[in-house]
Protein backbone atom coordinates (compact mmCIF):
# COMPACT_ATOMS: atom_id res chain seq x y z
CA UNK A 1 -32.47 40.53 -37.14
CA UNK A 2 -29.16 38.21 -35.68
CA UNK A 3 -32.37 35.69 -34.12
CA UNK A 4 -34.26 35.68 -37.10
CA UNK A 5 -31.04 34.93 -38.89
CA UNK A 6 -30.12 32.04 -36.60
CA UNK A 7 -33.33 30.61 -37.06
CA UNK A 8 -33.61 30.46 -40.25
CA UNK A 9 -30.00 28.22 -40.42
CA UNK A 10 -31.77 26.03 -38.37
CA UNK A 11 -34.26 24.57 -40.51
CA UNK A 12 -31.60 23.06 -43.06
CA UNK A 13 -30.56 20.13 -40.39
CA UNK A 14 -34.74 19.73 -39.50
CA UNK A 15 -35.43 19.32 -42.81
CA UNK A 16 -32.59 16.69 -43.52
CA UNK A 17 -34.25 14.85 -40.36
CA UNK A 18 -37.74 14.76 -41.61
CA UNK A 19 -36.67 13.52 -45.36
CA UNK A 20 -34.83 11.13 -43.33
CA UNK A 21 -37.77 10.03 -41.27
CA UNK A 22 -40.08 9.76 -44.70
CA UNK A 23 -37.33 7.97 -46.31
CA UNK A 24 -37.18 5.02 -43.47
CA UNK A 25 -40.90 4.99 -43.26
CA UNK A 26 -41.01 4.11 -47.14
CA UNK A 27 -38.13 1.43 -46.48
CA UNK A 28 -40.10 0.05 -44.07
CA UNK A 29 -43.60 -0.21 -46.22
CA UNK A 30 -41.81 -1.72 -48.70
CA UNK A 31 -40.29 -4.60 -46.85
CA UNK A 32 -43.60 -4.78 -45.30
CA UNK A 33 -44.81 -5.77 -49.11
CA UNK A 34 -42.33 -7.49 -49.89
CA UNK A 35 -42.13 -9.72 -46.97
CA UNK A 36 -46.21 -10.50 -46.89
CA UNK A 37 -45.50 -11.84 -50.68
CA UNK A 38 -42.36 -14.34 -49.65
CA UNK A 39 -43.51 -17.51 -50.42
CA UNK A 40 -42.86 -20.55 -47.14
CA UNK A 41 -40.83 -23.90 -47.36
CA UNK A 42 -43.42 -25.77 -45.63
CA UNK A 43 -40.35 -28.81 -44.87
CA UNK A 44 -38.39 -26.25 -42.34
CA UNK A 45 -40.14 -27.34 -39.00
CA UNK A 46 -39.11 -24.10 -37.52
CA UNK A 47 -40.48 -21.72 -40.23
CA UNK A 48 -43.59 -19.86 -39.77
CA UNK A 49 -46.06 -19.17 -42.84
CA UNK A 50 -47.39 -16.57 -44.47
CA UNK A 51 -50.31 -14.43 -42.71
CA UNK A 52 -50.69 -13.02 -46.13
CA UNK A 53 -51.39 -16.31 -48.28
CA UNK A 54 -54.59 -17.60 -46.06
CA UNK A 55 -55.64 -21.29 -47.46
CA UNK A 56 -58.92 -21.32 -44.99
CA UNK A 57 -61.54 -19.82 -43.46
CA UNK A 58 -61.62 -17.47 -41.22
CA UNK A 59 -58.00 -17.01 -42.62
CA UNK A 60 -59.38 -15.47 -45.51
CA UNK A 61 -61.74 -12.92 -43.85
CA UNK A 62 -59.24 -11.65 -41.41
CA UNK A 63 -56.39 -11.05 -44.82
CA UNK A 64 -59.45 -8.92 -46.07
CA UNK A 65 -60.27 -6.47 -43.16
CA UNK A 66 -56.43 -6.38 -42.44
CA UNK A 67 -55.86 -5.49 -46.53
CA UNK A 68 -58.63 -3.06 -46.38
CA UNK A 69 -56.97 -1.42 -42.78
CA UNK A 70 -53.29 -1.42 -44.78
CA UNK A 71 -55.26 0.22 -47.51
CA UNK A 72 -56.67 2.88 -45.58
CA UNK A 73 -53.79 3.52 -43.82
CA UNK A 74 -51.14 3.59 -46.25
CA UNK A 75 -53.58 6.14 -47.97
CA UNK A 76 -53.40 8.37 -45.02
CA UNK A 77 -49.85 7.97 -45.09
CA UNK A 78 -49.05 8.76 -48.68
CA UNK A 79 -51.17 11.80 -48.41
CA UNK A 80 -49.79 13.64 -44.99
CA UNK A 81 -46.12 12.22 -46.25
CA UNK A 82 -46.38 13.89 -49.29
CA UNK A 83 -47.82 16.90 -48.50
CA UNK A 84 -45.08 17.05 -45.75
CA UNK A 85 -42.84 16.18 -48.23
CA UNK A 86 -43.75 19.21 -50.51
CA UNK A 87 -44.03 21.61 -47.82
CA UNK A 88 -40.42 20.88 -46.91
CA UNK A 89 -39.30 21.24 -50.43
CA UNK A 90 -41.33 24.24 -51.57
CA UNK A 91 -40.94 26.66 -48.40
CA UNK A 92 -37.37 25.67 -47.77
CA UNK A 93 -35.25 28.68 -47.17
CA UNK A 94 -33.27 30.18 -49.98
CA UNK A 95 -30.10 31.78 -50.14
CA UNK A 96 -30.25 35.31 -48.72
CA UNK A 97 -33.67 35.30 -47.60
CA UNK A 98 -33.50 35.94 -44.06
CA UNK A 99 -37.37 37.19 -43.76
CA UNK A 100 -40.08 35.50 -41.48
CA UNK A 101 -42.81 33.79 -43.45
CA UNK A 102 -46.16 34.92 -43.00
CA UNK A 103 -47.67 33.76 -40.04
CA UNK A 104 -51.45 32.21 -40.04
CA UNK A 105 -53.22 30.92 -37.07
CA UNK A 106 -56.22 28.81 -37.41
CA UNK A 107 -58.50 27.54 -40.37
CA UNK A 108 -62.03 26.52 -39.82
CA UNK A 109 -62.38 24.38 -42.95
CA UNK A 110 -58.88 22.59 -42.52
CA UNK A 111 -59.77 21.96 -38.58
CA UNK A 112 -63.00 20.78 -39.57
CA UNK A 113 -62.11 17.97 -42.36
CA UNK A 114 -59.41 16.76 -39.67
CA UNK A 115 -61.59 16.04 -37.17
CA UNK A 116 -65.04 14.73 -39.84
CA UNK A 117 -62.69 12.28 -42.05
CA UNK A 118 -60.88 10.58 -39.32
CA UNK A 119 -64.14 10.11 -37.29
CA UNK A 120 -65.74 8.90 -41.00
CA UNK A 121 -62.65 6.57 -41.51
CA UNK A 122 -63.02 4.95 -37.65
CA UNK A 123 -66.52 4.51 -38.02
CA UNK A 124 -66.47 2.53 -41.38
CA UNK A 125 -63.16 0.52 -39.89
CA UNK A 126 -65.52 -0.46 -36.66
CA UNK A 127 -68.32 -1.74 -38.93
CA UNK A 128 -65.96 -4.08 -41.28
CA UNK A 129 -64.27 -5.31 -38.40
CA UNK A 130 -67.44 -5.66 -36.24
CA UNK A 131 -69.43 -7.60 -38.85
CA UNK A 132 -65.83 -10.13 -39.56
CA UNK A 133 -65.98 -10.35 -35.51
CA UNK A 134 -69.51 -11.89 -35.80
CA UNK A 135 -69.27 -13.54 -38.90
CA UNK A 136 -66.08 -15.82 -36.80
CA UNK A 137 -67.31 -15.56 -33.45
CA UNK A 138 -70.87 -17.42 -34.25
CA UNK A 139 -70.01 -20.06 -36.25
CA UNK A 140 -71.44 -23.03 -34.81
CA UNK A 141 -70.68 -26.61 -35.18
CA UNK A 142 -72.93 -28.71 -37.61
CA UNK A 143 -73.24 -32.76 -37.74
CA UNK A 144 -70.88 -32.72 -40.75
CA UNK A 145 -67.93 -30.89 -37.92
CA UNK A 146 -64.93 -32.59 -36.38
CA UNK A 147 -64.40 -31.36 -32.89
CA UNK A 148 -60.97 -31.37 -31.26
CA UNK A 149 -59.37 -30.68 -27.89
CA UNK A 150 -56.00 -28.90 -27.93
CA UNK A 151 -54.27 -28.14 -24.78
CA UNK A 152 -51.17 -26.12 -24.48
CA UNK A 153 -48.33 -27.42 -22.05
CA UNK A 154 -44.98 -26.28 -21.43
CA UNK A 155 -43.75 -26.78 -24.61
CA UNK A 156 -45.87 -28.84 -26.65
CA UNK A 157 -49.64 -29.22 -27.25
CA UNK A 158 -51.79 -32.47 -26.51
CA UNK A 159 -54.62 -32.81 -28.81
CA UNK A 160 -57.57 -34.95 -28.13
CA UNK A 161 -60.29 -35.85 -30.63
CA UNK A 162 -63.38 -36.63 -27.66
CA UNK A 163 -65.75 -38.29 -30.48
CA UNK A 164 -63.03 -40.32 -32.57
CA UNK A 165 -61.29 -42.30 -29.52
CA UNK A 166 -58.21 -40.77 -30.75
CA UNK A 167 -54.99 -38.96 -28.98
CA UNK A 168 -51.72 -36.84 -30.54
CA UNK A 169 -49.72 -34.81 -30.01
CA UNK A 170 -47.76 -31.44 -31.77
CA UNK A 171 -49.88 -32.67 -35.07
CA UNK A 172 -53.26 -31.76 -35.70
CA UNK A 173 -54.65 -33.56 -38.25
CA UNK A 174 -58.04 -32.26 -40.31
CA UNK A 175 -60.07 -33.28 -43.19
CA UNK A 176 -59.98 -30.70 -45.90
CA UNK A 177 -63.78 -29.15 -47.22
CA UNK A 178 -64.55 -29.56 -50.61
CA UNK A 179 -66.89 -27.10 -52.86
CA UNK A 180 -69.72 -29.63 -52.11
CA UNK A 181 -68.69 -30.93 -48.64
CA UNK A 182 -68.07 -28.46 -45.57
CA UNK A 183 -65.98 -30.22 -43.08
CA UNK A 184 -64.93 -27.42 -40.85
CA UNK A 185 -62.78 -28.32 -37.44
CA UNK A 186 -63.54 -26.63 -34.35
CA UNK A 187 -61.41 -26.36 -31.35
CA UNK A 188 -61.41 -26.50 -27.84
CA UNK A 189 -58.19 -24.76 -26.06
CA UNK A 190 -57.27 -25.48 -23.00
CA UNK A 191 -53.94 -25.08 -20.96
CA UNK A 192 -52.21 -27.49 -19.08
CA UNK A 193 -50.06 -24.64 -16.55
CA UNK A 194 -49.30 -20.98 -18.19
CA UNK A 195 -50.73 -18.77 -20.69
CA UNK A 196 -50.23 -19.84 -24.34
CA UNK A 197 -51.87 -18.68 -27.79
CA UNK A 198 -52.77 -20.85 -30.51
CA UNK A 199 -51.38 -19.98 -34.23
CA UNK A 200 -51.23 -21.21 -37.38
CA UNK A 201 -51.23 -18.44 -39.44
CA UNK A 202 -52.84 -19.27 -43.11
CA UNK A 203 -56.02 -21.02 -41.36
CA UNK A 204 -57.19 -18.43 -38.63
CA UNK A 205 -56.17 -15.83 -36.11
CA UNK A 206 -54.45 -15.90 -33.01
CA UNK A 207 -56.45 -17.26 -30.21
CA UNK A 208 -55.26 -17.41 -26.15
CA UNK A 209 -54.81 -20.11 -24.38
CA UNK A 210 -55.52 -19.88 -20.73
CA UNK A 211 -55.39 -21.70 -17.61
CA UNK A 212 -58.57 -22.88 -16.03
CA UNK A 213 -60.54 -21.27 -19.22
CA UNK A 214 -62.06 -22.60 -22.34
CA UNK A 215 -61.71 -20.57 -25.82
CA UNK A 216 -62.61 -21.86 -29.16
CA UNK A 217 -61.87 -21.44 -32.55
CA UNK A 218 -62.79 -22.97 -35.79
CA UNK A 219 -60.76 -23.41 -39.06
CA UNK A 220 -61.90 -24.86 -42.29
CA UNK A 221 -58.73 -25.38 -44.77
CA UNK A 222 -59.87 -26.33 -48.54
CA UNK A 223 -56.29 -27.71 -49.73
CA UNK A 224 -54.65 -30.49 -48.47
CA UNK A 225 -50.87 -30.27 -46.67
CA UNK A 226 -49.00 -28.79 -43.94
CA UNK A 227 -49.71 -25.68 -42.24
CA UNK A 228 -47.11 -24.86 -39.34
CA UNK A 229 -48.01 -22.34 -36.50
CA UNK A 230 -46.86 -21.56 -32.79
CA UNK A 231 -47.20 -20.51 -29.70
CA UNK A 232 -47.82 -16.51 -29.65
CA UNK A 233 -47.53 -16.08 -26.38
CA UNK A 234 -44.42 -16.03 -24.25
CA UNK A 235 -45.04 -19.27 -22.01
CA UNK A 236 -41.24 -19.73 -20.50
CA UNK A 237 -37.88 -20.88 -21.83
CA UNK A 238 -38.98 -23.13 -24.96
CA UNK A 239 -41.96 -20.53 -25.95
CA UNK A 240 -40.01 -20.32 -29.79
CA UNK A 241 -40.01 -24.35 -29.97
CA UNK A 242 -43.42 -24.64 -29.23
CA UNK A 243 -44.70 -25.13 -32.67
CA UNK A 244 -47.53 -26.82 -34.09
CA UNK A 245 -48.29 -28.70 -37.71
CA UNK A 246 -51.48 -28.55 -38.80
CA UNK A 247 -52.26 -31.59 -41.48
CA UNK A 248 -54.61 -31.53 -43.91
CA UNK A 249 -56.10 -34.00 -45.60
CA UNK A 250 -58.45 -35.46 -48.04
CA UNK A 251 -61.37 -37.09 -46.62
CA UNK A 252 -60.26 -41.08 -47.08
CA UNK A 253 -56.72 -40.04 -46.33
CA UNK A 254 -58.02 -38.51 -42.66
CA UNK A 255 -60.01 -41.80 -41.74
CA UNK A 256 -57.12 -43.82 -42.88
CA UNK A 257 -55.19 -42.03 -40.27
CA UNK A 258 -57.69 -42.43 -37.21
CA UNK A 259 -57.74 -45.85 -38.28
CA UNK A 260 -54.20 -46.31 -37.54
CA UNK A 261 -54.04 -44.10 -34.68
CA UNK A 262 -56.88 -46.56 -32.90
CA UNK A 263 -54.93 -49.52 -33.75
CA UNK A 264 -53.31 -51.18 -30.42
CA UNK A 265 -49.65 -51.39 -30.24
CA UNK A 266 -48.11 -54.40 -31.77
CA UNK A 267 -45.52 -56.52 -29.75
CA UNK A 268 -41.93 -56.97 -31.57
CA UNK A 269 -40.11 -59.73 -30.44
CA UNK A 270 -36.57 -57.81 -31.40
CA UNK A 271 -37.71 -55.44 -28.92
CA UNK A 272 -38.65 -57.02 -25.74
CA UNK A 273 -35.05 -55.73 -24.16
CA UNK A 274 -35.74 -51.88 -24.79
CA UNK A 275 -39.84 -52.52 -23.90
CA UNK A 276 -38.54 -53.93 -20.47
CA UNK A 277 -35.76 -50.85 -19.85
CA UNK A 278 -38.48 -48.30 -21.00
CA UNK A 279 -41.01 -49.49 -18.27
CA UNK A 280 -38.26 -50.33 -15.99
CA UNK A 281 -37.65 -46.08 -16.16
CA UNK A 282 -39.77 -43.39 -14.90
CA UNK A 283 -40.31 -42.87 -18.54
CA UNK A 284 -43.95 -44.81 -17.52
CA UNK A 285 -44.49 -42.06 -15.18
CA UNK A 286 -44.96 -39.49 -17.86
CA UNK A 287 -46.02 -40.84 -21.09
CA UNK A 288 -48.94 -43.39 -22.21
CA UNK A 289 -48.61 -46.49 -24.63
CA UNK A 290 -52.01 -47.76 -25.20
CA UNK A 291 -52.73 -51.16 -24.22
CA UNK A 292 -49.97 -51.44 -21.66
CA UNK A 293 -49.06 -50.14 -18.12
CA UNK A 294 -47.64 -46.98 -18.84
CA UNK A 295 -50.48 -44.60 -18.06
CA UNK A 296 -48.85 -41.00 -17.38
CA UNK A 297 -50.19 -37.80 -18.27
CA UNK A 298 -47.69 -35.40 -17.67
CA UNK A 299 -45.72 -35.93 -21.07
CA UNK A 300 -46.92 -36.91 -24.85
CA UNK A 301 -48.87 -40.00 -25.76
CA UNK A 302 -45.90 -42.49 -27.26
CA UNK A 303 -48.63 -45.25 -28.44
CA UNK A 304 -47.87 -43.74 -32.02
CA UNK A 305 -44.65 -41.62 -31.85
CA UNK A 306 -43.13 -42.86 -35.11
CA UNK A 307 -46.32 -41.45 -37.16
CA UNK A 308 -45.33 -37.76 -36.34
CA UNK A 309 -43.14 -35.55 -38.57
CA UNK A 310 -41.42 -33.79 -35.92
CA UNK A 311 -39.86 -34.49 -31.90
CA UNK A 312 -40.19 -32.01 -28.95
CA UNK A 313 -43.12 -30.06 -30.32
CA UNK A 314 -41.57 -29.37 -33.98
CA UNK A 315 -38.07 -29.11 -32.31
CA UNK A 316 -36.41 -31.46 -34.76
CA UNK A 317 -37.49 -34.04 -37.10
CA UNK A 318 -38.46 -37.39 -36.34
CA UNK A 319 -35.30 -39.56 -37.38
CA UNK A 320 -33.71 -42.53 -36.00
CA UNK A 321 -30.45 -40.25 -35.42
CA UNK A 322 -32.54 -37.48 -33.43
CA UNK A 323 -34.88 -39.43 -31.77
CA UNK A 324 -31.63 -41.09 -30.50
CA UNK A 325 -30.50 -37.83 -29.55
CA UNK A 326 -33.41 -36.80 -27.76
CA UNK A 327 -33.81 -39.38 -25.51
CA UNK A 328 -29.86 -39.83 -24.87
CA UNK A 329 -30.37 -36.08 -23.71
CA UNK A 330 -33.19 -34.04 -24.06
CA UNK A 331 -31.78 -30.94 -22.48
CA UNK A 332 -29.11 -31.07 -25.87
CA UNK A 333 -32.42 -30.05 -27.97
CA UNK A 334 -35.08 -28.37 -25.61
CA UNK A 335 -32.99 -26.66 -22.63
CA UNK A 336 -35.16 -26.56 -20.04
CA UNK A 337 -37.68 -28.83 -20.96
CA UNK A 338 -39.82 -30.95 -18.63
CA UNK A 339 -37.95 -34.34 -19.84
CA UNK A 340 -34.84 -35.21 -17.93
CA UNK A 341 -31.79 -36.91 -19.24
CA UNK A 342 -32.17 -40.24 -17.49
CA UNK A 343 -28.52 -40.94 -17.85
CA UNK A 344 -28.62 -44.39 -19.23
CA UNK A 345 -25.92 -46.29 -20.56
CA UNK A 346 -25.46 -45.63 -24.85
CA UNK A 347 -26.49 -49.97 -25.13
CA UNK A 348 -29.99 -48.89 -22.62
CA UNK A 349 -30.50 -46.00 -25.35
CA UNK A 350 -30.09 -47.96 -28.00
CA UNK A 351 -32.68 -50.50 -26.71
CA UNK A 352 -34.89 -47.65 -25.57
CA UNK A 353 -34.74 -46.31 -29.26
CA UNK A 354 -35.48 -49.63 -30.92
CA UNK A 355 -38.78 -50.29 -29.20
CA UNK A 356 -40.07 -46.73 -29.18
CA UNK A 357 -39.28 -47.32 -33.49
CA UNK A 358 -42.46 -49.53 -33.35
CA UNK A 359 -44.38 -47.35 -31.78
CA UNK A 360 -46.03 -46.74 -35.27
């Protein structure tokens, strides 16, 4: 009688723990919701958008079989909560009943819908997710496609468009598909040294980047703008600051822009001081200008730095007063990066900053 007395007081602080539990779990759904419905400032160069508010294929498709997996689940979850929830609240114990309820062992028809449904539920989960798999995985690239290379690099991404002539860097830039015109973009990722992954959430999935491998992917975005993304896979120090800005736009606007990105540099007579300390530096060592001697590979083409929104890989926007900053220090921005501080005199920055501002 005393143990079936002690065991009964036991239950109260077990039951406090599982409403507990249910009551977090509900919290956390809720922000879950809440946060896939917060809408993105697409001017903060170090915010991430919204998985939930796709603006492209295969964007789209993956919000679907993830919305139909939340469904399922949060179904599942609603039902076992709640019937947890009413078990706790319906054979609590009650003052001065010290008894032992009933005890059953084993139900055939319980035991069997356990083990049918979830094997029913699996099954129709791998056939949504198999047929999205294919639907992404062999899309192939038709004359109408613009085909880009996009190598990761500790931390910032060099992308190369093979067919157009043309090199960036941190900025992709796309033509957006109309209803009549399909202009999707497919990708070639590469890496440079480590493992990265390729992100930008509203156009497609997450897709590695690997040394001495080739993946693909493919995005087709139908509204013009900006779409920001990042590296998703821990690649060293700067792995946060290794963003990416997608830029869409229409049709004329996106040959306008390889246009101007073929153009050869043009000579500014203010700047022939700063032109003389840049190549005078190992700068030339790392970085290419078009046109002139400075060939290297191991940094960011420079021939048209002052087109891009953003410095260091979406580190910081692309003002006079931070592009000074960068190159008076880079470490100050991007610890660790690959780009020393040269220690030059504040006149030798100066110069340095005025040529690279024609860089256009």
């Amino acid at each position: 009688m005393l143990l079936r007395v002690s065991t009964a007081r036991l239950l109260l602080p077990y039951q406090q723990d599982i409403l507990r539990a249910l009551a977090l779990l509900s919290i956390s759904a809720v922000w879950i919701v809440i946060a896939g419905h917060i809408e993105s400032a697409f001017g903060n160069p170090s915010e991430i958008t919204n998985i939930f508010k796709p603006l492209a294929q295969p964007a789209q498709e993956i919000r679907e079989v993830s919305l139909l997996v939340i469904a399922i689940c949060a179904t599942i979850f609603l039902i076992v909560a709640g019937l947890l929830f009413y078990t706790v609240v319906r054979y609590r114990r009650r003052a001065g009943d010290v008894s032992e309820p009933p005890q059953i062992y084993g139900s055939n028809q319980i035991e069997l819908a356990w083990t049918v449904l979830p094997l029913l539920i699996v099954f129709v989960l791998i056939l949504v997710t198999s047929r999205t798999f294919a639907d992404i995985q062999n899309r192939k690239s038709g004359p109408g496609a613009l085909n880009a290379t996009v190598i990761g690099h500790q931390w910032w991404w060099e992308i190369r468009y093979p067919e157009l002539g043309v090199v960036a860097a941190n900025e992709l830039h796309v033509p957006a598909s109309t209803e009549s015109v399909s202009q999707p973009t497919f990708l070639r990722l590469e890496s440079a040294d480590v493992a990265h992954s390729f992100w930008v959430p509203q156009l497609a999935g997450k897709t590695d980047v690997i040394p001495n491998r080739q993946n693909r992917m493919w995005i087709e975005p139908t509204q013009p703008g900006t779409y920001l993304g990042n590296c998703a896979e821990y690649c060293g120090t700067q792995h946060a600051r290794m963003l990416i800005r997608v830029i869409v736009q229409p049709k004329g606007e996106f040959d306008r822009w390889v246009a101007e990105q073929k153009l050869a540099v043009s000579e500014d007579p203010s700047t022939q001081e700063g032109r003389k300390i840049f190549f005078a530096n190992s700068c030339v060592n790392c970085h290419t200008i078009r046109g002139t001697s400075a060939q290297g590979k191991f940094g960011p083409d420079l021939t048209h730095l002052m087109s891009r929104e953003t410095l260091a890989s979406g580190a910081t926007l692309n003002t006079p007063a931070m592009l000074r900053a960068w190159v008076r220090d880079p470490q100050k921005l991007k610890v660790g990066c690959l780009m020393p501080n040269m220690q030059m005199t504040e006149n030798e920055v100066d110069q340095i900053v005025a040529y690279l501002q024609t860089l256009k």
